[in-house]
PDB file of N, CA and C in Angstrom:
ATOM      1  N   UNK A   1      98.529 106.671 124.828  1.00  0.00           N
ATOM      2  CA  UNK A   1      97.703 107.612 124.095  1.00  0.00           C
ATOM      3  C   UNK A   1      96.886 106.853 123.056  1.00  0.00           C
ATOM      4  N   UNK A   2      95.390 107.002 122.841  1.00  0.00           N
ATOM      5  CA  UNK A   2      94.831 106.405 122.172  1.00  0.00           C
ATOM      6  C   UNK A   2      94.940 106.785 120.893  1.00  0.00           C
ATOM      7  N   UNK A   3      94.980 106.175 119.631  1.00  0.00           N
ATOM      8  CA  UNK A   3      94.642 107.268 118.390  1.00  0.00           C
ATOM      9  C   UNK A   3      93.533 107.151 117.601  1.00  0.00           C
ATOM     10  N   UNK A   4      92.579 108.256 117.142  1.00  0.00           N
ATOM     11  CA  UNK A   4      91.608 108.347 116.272  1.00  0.00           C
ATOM     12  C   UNK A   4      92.172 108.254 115.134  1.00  0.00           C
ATOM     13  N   UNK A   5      91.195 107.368 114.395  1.00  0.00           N
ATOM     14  CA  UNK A   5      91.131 107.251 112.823  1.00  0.00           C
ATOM     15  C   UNK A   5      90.227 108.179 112.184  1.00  0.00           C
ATOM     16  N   UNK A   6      90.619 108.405 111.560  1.00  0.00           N
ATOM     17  CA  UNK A   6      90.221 109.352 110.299  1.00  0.00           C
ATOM     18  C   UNK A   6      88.989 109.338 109.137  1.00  0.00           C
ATOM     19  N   UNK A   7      89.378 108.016 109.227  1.00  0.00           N
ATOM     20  CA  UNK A   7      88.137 107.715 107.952  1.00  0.00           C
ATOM     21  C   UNK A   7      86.620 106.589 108.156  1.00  0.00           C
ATOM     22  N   UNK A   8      85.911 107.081 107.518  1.00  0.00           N
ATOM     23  CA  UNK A   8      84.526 107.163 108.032  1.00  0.00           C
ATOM     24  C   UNK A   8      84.193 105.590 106.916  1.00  0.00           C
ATOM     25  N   UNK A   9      83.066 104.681 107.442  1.00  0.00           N
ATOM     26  CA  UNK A   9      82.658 103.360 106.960  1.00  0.00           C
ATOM     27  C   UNK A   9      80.987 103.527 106.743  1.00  0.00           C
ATOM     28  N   UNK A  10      80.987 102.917 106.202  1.00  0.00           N
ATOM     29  CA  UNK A  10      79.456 102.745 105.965  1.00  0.00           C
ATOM     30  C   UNK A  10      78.653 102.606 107.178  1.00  0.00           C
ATOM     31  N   UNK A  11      79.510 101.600 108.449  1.00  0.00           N
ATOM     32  CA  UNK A  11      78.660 101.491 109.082  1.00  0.00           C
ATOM     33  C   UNK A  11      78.220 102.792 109.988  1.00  0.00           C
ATOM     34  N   UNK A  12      79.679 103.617 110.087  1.00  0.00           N
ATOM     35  CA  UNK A  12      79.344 104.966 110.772  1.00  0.00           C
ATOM     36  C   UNK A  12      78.318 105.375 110.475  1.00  0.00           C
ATOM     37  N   UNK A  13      78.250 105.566 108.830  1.00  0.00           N
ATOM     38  CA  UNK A  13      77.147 106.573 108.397  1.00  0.00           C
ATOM     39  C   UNK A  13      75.781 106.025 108.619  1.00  0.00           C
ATOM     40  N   UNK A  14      75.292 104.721 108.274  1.00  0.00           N
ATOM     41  CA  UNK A  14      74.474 103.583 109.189  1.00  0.00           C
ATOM     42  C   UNK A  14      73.870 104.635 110.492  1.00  0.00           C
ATOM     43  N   UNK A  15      75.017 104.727 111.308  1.00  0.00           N
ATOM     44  CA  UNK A  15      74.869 105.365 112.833  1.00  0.00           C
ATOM     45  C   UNK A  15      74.699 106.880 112.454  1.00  0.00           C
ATOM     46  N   UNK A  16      75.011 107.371 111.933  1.00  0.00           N
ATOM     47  CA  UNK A  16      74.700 108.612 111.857  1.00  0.00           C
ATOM     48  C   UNK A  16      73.328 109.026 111.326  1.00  0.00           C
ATOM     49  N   UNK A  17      72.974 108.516 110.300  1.00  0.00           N
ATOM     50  CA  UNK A  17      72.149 109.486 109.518  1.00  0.00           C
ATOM     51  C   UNK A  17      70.641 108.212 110.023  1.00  0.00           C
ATOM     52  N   UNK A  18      70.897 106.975 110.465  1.00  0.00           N
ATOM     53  CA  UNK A  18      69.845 106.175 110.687  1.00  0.00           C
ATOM     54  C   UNK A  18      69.346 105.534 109.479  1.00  0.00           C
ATOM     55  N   UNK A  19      69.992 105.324 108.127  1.00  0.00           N
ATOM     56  CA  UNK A  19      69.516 104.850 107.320  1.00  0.00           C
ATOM     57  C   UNK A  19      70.170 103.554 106.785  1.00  0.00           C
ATOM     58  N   UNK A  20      70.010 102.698 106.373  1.00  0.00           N
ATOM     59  CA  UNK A  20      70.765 101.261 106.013  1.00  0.00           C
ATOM     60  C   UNK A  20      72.122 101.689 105.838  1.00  0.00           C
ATOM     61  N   UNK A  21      72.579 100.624 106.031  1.00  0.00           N
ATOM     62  CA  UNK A  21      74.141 100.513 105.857  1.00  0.00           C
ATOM     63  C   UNK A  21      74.350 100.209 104.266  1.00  0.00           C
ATOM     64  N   UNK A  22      73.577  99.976 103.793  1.00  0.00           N
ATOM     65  CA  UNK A  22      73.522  99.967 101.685  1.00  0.00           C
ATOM     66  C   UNK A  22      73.407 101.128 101.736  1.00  0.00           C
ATOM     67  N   UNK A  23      72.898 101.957 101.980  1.00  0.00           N
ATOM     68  CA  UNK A  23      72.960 103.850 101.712  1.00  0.00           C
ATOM     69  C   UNK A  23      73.883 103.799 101.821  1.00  0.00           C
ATOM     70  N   UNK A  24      74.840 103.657 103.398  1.00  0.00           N
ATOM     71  CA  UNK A  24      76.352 104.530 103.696  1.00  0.00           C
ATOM     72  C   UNK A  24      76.907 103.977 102.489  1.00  0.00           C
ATOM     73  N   UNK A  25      77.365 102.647 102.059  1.00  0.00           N
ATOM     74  CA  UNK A  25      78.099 102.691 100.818  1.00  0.00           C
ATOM     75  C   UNK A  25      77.850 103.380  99.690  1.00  0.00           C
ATOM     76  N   UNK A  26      76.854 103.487  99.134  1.00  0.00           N
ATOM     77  CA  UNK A  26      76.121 104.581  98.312  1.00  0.00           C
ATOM     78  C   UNK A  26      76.643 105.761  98.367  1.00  0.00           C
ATOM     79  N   UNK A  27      76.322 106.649  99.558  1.00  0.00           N
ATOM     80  CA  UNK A  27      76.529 107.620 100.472  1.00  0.00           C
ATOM     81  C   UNK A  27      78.487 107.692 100.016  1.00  0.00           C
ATOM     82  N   UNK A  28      79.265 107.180 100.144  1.00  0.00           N
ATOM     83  CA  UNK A  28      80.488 106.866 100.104  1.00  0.00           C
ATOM     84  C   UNK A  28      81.225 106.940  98.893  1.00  0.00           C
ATOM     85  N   UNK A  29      80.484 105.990  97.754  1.00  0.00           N
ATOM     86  CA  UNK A  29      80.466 106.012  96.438  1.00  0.00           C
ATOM     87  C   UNK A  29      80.298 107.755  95.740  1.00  0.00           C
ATOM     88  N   UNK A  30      79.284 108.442  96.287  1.00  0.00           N
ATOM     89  CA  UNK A  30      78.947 109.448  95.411  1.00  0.00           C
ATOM     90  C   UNK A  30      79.728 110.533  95.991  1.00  0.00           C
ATOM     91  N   UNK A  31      80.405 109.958  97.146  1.00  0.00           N
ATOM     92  CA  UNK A  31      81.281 111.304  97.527  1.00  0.00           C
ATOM     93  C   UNK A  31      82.951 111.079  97.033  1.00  0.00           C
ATOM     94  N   UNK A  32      83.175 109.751  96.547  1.00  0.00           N
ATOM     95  CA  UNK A  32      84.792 109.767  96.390  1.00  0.00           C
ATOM     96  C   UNK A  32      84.509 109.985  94.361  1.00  0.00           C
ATOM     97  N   UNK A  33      83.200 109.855  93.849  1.00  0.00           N
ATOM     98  CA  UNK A  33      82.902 110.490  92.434  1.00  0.00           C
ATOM     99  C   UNK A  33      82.836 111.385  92.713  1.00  0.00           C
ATOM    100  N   UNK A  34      82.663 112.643  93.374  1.00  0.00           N
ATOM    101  CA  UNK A  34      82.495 113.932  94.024  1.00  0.00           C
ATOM    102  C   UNK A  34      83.682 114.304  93.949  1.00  0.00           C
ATOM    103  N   UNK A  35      84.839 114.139  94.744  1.00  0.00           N
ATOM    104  CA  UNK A  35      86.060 114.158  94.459  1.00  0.00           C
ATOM    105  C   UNK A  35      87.189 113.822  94.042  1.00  0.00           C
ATOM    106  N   UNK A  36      86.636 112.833  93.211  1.00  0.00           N
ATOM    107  CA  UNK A  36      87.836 111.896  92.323  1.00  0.00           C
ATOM    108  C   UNK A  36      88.446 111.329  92.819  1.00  0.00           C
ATOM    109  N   UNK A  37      87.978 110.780  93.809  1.00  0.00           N
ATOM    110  CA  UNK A  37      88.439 109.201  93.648  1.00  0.00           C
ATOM    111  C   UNK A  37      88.426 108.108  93.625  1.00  0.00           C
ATOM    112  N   UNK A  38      89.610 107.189  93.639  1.00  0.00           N
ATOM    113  CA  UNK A  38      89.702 105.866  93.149  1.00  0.00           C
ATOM    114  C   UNK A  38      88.494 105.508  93.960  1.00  0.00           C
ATOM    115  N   UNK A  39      87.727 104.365  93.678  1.00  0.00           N
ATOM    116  CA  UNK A  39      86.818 103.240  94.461  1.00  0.00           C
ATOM    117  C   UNK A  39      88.357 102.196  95.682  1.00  0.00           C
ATOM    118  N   UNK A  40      89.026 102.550  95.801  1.00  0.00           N
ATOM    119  CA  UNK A  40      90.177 102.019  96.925  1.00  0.00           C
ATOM    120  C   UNK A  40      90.361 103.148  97.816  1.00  0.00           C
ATOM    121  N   UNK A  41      90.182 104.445  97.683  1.00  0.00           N
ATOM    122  CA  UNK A  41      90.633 105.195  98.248  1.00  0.00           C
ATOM    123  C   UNK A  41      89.839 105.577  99.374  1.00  0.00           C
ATOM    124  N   UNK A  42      90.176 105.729 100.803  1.00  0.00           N
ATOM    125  CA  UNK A  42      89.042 106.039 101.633  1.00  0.00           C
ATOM    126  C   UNK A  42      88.728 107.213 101.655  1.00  0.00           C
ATOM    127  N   UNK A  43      87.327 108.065 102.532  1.00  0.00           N
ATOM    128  CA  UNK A  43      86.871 109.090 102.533  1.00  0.00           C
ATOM    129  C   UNK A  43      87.129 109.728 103.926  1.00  0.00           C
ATOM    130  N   UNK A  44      87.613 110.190 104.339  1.00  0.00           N
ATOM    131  CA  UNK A  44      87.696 110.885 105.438  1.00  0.00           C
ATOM    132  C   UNK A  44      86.174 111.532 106.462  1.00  0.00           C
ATOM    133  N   UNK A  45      86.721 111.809 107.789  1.00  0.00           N
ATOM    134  CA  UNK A  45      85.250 112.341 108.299  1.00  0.00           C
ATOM    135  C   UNK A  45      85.391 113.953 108.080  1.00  0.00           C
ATOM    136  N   UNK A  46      86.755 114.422 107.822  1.00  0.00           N
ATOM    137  CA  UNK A  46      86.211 115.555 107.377  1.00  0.00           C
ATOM    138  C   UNK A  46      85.341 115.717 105.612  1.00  0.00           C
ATOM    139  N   UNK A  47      85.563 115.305 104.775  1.00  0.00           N
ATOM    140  CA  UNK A  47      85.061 115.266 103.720  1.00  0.00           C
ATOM    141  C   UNK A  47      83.748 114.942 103.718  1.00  0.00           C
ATOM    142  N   UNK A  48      83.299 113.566 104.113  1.00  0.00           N
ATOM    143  CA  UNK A  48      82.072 113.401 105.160  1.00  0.00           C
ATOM    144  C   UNK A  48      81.157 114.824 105.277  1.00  0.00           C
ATOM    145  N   UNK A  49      82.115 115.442 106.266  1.00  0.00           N
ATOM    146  CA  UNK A  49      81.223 116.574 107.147  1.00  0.00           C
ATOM    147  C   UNK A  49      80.991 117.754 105.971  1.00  0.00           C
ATOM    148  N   UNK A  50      81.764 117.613 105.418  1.00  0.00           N
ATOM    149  CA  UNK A  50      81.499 118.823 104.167  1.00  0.00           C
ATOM    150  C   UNK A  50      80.530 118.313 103.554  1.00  0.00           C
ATOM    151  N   UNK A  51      80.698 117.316 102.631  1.00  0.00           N
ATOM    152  CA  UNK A  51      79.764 116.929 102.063  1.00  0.00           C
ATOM    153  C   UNK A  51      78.235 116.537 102.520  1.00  0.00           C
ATOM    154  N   UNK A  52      77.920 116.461 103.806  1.00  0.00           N
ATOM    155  CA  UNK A  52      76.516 116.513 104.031  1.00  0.00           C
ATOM    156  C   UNK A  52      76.009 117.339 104.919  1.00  0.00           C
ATOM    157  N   UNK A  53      77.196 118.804 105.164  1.00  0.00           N
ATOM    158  CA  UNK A  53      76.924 119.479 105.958  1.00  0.00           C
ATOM    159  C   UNK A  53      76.351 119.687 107.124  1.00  0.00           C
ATOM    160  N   UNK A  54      77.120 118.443 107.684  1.00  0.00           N
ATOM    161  CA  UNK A  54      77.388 118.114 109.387  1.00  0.00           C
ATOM    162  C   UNK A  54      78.584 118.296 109.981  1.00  0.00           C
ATOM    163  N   UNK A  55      78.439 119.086 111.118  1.00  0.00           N
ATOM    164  CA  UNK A  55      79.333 119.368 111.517  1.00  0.00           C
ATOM    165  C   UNK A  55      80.476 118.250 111.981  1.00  0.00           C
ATOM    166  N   UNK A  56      81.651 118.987 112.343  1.00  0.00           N
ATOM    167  CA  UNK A  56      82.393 117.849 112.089  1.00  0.00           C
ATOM    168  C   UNK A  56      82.237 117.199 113.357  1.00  0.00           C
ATOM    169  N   UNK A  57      82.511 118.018 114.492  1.00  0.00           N
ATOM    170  CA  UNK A  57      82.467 117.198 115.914  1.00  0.00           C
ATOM    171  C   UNK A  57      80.938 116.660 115.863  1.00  0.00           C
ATOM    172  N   UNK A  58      79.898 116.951 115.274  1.00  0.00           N
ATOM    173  CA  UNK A  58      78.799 116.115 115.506  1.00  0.00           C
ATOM    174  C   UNK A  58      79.242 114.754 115.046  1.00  0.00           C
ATOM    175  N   UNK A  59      79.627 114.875 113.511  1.00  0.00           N
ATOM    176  CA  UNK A  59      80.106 113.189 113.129  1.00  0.00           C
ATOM    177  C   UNK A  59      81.144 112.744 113.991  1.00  0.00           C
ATOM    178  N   UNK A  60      82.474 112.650 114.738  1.00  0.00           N
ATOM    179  CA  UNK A  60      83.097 112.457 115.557  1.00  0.00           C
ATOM    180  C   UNK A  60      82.724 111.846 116.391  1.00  0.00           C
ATOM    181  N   UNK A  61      81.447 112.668 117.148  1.00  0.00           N
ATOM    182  CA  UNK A  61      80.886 112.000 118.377  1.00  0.00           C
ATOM    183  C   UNK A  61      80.345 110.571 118.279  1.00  0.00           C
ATOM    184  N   UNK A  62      79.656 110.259 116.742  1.00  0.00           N
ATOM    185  CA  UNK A  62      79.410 108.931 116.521  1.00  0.00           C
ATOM    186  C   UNK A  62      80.028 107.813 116.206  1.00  0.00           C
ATOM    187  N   UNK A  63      81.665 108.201 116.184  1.00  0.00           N
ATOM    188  CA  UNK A  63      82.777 107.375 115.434  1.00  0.00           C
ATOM    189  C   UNK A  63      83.235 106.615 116.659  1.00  0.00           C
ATOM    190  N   UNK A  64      82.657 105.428 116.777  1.00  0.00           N
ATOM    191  CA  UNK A  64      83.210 104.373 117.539  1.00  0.00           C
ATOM    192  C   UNK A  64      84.811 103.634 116.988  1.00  0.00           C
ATOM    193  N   UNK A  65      85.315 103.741 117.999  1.00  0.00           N
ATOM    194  CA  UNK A  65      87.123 102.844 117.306  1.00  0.00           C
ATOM    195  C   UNK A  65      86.755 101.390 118.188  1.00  0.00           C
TER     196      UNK A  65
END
């Protein structure tokens, strides 16, 4: 059984939204200040999907393992 990971990288967002991979960290940054947290802590693709109001299986579909 294969398993999906959970949490989303800069470079995903890179692939998703088509904009530099310095955005996705950006992009990343203003969402774990969004919800408090640590700069160690990762962001999930559901949080992701809330926060830029994409659906979730749309972001999914772009999450290469």
């Amino acid at each position: 059984m294969k398993t999906k990971r959970i949490c989303i990288y800069a470079k995903d967002i890179q692939r998703i939204t088509g904009k530099s991979e310095k955005t996705g960290y950006r992009m990343l940054g203003a969402i774990r200040k969004k919800l408090g947290k640590k700069p160690h802590q990762f962001v999930t693709m559901e949080e992701f999907a809330d926060y830029t109001g994409i659906a979730l299986a749309d972001v999914s579909q772009y999450i290469k393992d």
